[in-house]
Protein backbone atom coordinates (compact mmCIF):
# COMPACT_ATOMS: atom_id res chain seq x y z
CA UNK A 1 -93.32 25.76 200.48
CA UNK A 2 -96.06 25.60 202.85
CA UNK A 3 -96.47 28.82 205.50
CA UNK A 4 -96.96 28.05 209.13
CA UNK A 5 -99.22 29.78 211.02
CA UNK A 6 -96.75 29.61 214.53
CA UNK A 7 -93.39 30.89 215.55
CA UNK A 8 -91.37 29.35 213.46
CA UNK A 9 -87.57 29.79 212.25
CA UNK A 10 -87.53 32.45 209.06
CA UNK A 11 -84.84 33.04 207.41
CA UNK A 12 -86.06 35.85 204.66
CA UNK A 13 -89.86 35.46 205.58
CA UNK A 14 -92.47 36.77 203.00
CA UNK A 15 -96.04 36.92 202.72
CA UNK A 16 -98.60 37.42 200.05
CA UNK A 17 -100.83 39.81 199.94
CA UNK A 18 -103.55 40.55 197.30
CA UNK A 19 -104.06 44.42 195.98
CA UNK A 20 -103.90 46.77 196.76
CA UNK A 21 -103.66 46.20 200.47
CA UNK A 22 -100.58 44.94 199.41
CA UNK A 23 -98.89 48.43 197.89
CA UNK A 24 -100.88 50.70 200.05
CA UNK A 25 -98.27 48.57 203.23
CA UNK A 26 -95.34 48.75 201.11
CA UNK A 27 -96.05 52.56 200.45
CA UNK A 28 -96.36 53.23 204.75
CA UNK A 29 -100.42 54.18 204.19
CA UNK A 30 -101.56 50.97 205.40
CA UNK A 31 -99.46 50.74 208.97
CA UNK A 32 -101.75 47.33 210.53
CA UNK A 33 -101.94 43.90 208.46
CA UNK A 34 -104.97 42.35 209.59
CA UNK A 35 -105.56 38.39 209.59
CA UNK A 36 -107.26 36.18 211.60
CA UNK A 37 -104.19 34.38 212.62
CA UNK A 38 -101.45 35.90 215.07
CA UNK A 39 -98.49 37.20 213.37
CA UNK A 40 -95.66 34.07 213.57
CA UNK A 41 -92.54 36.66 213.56
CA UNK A 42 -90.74 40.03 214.06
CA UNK A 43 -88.85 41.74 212.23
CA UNK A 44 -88.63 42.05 208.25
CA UNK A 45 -91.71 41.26 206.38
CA UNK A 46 -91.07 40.76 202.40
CA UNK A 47 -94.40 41.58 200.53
CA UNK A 48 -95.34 40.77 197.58
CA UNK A 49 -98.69 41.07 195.42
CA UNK A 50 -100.60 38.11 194.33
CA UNK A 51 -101.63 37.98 190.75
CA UNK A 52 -105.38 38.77 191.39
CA UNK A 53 -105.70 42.12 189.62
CA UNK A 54 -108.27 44.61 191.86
CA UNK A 55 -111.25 46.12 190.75
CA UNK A 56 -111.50 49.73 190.45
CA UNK A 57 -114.45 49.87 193.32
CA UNK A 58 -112.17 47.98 195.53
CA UNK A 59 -109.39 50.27 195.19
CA UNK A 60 -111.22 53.69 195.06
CA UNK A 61 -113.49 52.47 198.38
CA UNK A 62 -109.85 51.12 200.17
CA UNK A 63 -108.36 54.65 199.29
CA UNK A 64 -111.60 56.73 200.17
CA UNK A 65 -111.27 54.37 203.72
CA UNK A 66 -107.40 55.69 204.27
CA UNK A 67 -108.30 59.23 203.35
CA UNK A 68 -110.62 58.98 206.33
CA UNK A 69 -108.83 57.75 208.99
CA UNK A 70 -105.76 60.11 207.89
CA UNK A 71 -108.19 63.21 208.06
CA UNK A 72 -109.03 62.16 211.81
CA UNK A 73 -105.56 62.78 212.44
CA UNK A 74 -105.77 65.93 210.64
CA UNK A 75 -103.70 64.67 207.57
CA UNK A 76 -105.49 65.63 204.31
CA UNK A 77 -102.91 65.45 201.28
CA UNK A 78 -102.50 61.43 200.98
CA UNK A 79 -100.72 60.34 198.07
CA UNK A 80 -101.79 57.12 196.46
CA UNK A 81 -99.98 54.46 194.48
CA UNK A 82 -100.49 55.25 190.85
CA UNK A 83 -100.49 52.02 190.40
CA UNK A 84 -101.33 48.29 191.68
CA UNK A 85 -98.83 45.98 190.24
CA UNK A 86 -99.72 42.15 190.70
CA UNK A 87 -97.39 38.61 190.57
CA UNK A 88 -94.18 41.34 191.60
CA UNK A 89 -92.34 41.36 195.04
CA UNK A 90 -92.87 44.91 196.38
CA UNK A 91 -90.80 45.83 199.80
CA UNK A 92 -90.54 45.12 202.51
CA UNK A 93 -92.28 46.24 206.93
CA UNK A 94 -90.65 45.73 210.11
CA UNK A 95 -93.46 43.52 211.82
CA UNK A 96 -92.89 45.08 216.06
CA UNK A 97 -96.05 43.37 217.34
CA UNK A 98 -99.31 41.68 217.08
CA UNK A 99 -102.43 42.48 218.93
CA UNK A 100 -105.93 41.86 219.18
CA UNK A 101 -108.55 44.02 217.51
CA UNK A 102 -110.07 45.15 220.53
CA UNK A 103 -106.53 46.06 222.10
CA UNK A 104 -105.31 48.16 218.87
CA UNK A 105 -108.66 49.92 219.20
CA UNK A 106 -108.57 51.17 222.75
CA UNK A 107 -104.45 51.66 222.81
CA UNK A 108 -104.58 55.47 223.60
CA UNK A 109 -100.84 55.65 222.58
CA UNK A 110 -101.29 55.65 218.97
CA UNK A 111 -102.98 58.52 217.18
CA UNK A 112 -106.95 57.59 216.37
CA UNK A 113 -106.26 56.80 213.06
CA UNK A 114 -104.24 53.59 213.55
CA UNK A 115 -106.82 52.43 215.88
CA UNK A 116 -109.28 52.86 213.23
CA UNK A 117 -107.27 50.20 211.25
CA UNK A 118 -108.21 47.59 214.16
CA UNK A 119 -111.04 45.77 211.66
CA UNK A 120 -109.44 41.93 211.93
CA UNK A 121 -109.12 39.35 214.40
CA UNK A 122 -104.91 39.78 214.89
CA UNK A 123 -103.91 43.11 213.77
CA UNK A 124 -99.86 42.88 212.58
CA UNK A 125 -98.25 46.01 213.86
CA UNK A 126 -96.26 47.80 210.76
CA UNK A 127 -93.30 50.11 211.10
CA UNK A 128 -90.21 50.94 208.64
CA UNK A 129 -92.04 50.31 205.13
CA UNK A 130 -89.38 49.71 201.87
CA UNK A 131 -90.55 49.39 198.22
CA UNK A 132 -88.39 48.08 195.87
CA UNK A 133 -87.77 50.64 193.30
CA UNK A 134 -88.56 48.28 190.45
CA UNK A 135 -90.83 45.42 192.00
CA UNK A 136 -89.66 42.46 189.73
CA UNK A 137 -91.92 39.26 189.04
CA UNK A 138 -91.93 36.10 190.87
CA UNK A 139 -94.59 33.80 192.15
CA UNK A 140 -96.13 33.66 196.17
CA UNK A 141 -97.35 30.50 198.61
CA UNK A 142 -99.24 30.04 200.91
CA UNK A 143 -99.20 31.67 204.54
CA UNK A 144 -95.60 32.69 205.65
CA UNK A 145 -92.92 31.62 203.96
CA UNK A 146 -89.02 32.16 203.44
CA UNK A 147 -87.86 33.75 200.00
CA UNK A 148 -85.45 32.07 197.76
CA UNK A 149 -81.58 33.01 198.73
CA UNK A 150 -81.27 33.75 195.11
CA UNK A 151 -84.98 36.60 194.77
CA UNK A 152 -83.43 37.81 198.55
CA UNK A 153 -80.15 38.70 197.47
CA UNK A 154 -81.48 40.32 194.42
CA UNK A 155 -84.37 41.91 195.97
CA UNK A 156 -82.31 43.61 199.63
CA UNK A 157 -80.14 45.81 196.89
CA UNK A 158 -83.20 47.51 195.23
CA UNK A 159 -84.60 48.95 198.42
CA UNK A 160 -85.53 52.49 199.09
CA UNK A 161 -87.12 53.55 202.06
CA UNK A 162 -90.52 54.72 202.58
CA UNK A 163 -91.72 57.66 204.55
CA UNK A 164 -95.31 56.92 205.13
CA UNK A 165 -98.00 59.98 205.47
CA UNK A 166 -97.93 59.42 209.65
CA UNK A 167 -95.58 57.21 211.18
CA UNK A 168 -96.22 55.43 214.25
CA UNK A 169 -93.68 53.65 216.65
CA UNK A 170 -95.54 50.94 218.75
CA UNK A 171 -93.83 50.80 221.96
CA UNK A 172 -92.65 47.40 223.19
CA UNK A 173 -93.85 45.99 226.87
CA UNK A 174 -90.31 44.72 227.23
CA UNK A 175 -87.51 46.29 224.82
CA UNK A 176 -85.85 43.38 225.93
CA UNK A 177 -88.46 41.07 224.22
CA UNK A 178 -89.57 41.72 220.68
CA UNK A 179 -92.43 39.19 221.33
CA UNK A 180 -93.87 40.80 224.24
CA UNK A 181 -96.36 42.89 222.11
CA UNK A 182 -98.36 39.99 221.08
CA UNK A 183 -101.89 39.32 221.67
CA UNK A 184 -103.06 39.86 225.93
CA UNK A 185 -100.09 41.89 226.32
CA UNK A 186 -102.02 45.10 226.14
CA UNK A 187 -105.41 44.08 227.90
CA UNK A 188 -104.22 45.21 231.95
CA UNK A 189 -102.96 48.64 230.46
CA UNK A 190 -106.37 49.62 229.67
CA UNK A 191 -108.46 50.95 233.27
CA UNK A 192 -111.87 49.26 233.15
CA UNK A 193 -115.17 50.81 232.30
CA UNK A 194 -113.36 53.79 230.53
CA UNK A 195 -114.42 54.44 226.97
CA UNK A 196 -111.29 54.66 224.47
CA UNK A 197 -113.20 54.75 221.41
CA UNK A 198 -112.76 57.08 218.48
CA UNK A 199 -115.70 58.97 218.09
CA UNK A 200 -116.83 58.66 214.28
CA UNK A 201 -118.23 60.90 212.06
CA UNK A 202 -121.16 60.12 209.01
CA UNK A 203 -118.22 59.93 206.61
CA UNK A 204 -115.83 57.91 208.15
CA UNK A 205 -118.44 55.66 208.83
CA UNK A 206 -119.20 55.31 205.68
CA UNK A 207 -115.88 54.90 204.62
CA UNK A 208 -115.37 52.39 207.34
CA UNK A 209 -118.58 50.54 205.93
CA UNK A 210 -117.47 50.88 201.96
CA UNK A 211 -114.15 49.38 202.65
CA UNK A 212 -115.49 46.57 204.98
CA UNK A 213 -118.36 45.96 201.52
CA UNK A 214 -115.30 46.23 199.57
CA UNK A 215 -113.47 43.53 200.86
CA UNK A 216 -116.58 40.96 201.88
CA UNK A 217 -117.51 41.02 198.15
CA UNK A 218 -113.68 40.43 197.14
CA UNK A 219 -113.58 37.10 199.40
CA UNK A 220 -117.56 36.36 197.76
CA UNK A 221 -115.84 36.49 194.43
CA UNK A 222 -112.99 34.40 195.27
CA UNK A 223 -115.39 31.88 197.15
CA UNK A 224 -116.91 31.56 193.96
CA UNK A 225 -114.07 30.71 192.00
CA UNK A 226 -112.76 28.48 194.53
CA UNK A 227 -116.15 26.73 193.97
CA UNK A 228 -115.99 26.82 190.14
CA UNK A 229 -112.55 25.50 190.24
CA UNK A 230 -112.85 22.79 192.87
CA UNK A 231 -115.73 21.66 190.83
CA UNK A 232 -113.88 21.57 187.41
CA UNK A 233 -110.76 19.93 188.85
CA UNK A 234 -112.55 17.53 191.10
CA UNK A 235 -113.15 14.82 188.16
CA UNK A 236 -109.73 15.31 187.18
CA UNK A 237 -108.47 15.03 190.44
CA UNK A 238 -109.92 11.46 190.66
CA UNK A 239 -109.29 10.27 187.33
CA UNK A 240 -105.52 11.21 187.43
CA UNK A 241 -104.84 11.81 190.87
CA UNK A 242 -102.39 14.01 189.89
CA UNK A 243 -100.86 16.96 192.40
CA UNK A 244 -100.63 21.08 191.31
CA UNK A 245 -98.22 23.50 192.78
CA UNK A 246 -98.97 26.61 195.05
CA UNK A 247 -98.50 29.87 193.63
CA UNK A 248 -99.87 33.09 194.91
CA UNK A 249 -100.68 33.16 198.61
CA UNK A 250 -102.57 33.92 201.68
CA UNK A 251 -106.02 35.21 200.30
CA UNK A 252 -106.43 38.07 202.80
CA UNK A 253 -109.23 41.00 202.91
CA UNK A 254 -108.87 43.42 204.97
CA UNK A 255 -111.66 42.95 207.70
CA UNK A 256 -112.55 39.37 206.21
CA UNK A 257 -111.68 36.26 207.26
CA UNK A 258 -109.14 33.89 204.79
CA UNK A 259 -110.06 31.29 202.91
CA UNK A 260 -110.87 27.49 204.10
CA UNK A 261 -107.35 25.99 204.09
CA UNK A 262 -108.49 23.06 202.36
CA UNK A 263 -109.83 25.11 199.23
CA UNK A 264 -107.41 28.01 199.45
CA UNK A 265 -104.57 26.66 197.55
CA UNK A 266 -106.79 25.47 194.45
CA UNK A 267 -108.06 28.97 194.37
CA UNK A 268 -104.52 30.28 194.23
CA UNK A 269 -103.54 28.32 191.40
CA UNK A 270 -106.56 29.31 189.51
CA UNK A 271 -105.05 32.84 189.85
CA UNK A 272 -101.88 32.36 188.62
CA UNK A 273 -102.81 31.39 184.98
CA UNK A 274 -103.59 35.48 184.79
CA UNK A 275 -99.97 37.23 186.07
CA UNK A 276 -99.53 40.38 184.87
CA UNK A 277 -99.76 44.36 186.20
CA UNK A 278 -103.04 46.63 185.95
CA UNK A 279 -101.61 49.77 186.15
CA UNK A 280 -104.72 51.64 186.83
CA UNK A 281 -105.98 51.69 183.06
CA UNK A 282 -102.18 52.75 181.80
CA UNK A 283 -99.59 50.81 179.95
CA UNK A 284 -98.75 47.69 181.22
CA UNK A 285 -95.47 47.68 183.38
CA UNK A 286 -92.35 46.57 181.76
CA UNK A 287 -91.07 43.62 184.64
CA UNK A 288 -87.75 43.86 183.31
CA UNK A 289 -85.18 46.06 185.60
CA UNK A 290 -83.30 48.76 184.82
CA UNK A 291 -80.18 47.75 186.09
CA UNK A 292 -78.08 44.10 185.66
CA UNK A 293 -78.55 42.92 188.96
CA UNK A 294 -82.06 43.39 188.45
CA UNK A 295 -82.17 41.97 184.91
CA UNK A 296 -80.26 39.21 185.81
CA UNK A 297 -82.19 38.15 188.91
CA UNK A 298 -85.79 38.58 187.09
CA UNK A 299 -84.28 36.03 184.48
CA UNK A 300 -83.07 33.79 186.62
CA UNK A 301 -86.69 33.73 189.15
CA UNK A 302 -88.47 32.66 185.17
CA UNK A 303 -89.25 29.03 185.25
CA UNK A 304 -87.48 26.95 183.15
């Protein structure tokens, strides 16, 4: 199924996210989604983890980032994921708003440390974060996209909620309107030529920096794939002219832009030959559930 990028009719939307921005949402530490395209809903916001498994530099400079922006808001004792599972649905966010960069940055009513989250084009405001307590396998598309009836049903009983190191509440314009926090809506509230910025210090600039290096050499390496693969399955392609299907999603970096469309999905399927968890240098995770309705739903989401 193909994600649109405008407001569209969801039923059980879902979005695909590669780690570990994609546990560090689930798990409340991560409270903005940033893409370069405006966010197409409200409400719930399935995640789950594409089956790209992150590098160790990636995670320790994304975690050394959050420790950062947390510590500006005087919060010192964050408490990581042990673990980045890949090709699993994780939990689920309540999606209250979308803004622009600029507008998350100089919004005084969140504490300094969510405006230091502002590094995208569209920043996708994040509130009410779930995690599955056994994130089972199943495969991701492009963009936005519903989940099976079958994965949601399973999925909505293994819930747990999340209570994230600082919670924020973004206030609505209208309460009336769930779409009236959208990109614009905040530019009049902010009095011109009055500076809103948080002042930085040498290490959260750094940090700032790492994560931003972090995430530009992620999308280098994946640009480089998507070469190497467009160029191996090119001849193919004419000889046989033969179509693949999507798998895992959306390739977003936090502060990065996505991939070209056109190249994006070839990419994706290059991915999902690898799909398995990279528990940090530990045991691989068992996918199976504990319990029956588990069980029975990961067996059922295995292709036939």
């Amino acid at each position: 199924m193909r994600g649109v990028r405008k407001q569209g009719n969801y039923t059980n939307p879902c979005l695909t996210m590669h780690q570990p921005w994609a546990s560090l949402l689930v798990y409340g530490i991560k409270r903005v989604e940033g893409r370069s395209w405006p966010a197409p809903l409200r409400g719930r916001l399935w995640i789950h983890a594409a089956s790209k498994i992150p590098e160790e530099a990636t995670i320790k400079a994304m975690e050394e980032f959050y420790r950062e922006i947390y510590a500006v808001n005087g919060i010192t004792d964050l408490q990581f994921p042990q673990h980045y599972p890949v090709s699993r649905l994780l939990g689920c966010v309540e999606v209250v708003g979308c803004v622009r960069c600029e507008e998350l940055a100089s919004w005084e009513v969140v504490p300094e440390g969510v405006r230091l989250e502002a590094q995208t084009d569209f920043c996708w405001l994040c509130e009410n974060p779930q995690k599955l307590l056994v994130p089972f396998e199943m495969r991701g598309y492009q963009g936005v996209y519903n989940l099976e009836k079958k994965v949601y049903e399973a999925a909505v009983r293994g819930l747990t909620p999340v209570k994230g190191p600082l919670p924020v509440k973004f206030p609505l314009p209208d309460a009336q309107d769930p779409f009236s926090l959208k990109p614009g809506s905040m530019c009049t509230n902010f009095p011109e030529n009055k500076s809103t910025a948080v002042e930085k210090s040498s290490t959260l600039n750094a940090a700032i920096a790492g994560a931003r290096a972090a995430a530009t050499q992620f999308n280098k390496k994946n640009q480089d794939l998507l070469t190497n693969v467009m160029q191996d399955e090119k001849p193919y392609a004419l000889r046989s002219g033969s179509k693949k299907k999507s798998s895992d999603g959306d390739a977003f970096n936090q502060g990065t832009s996505a991939l070209a469309e056109n190249g994006e999905r070839n990419l994706i399927e290059h991915e999902e030959s690898s799909s398995h968890d990279q528990p940090r240098g530990q045991l691989k995770q068992d996918p199976g559930a504990p319990s029956r309705i588990f069980a029975a739903a990961v067996k059922g989401l295995k292709p036939s």
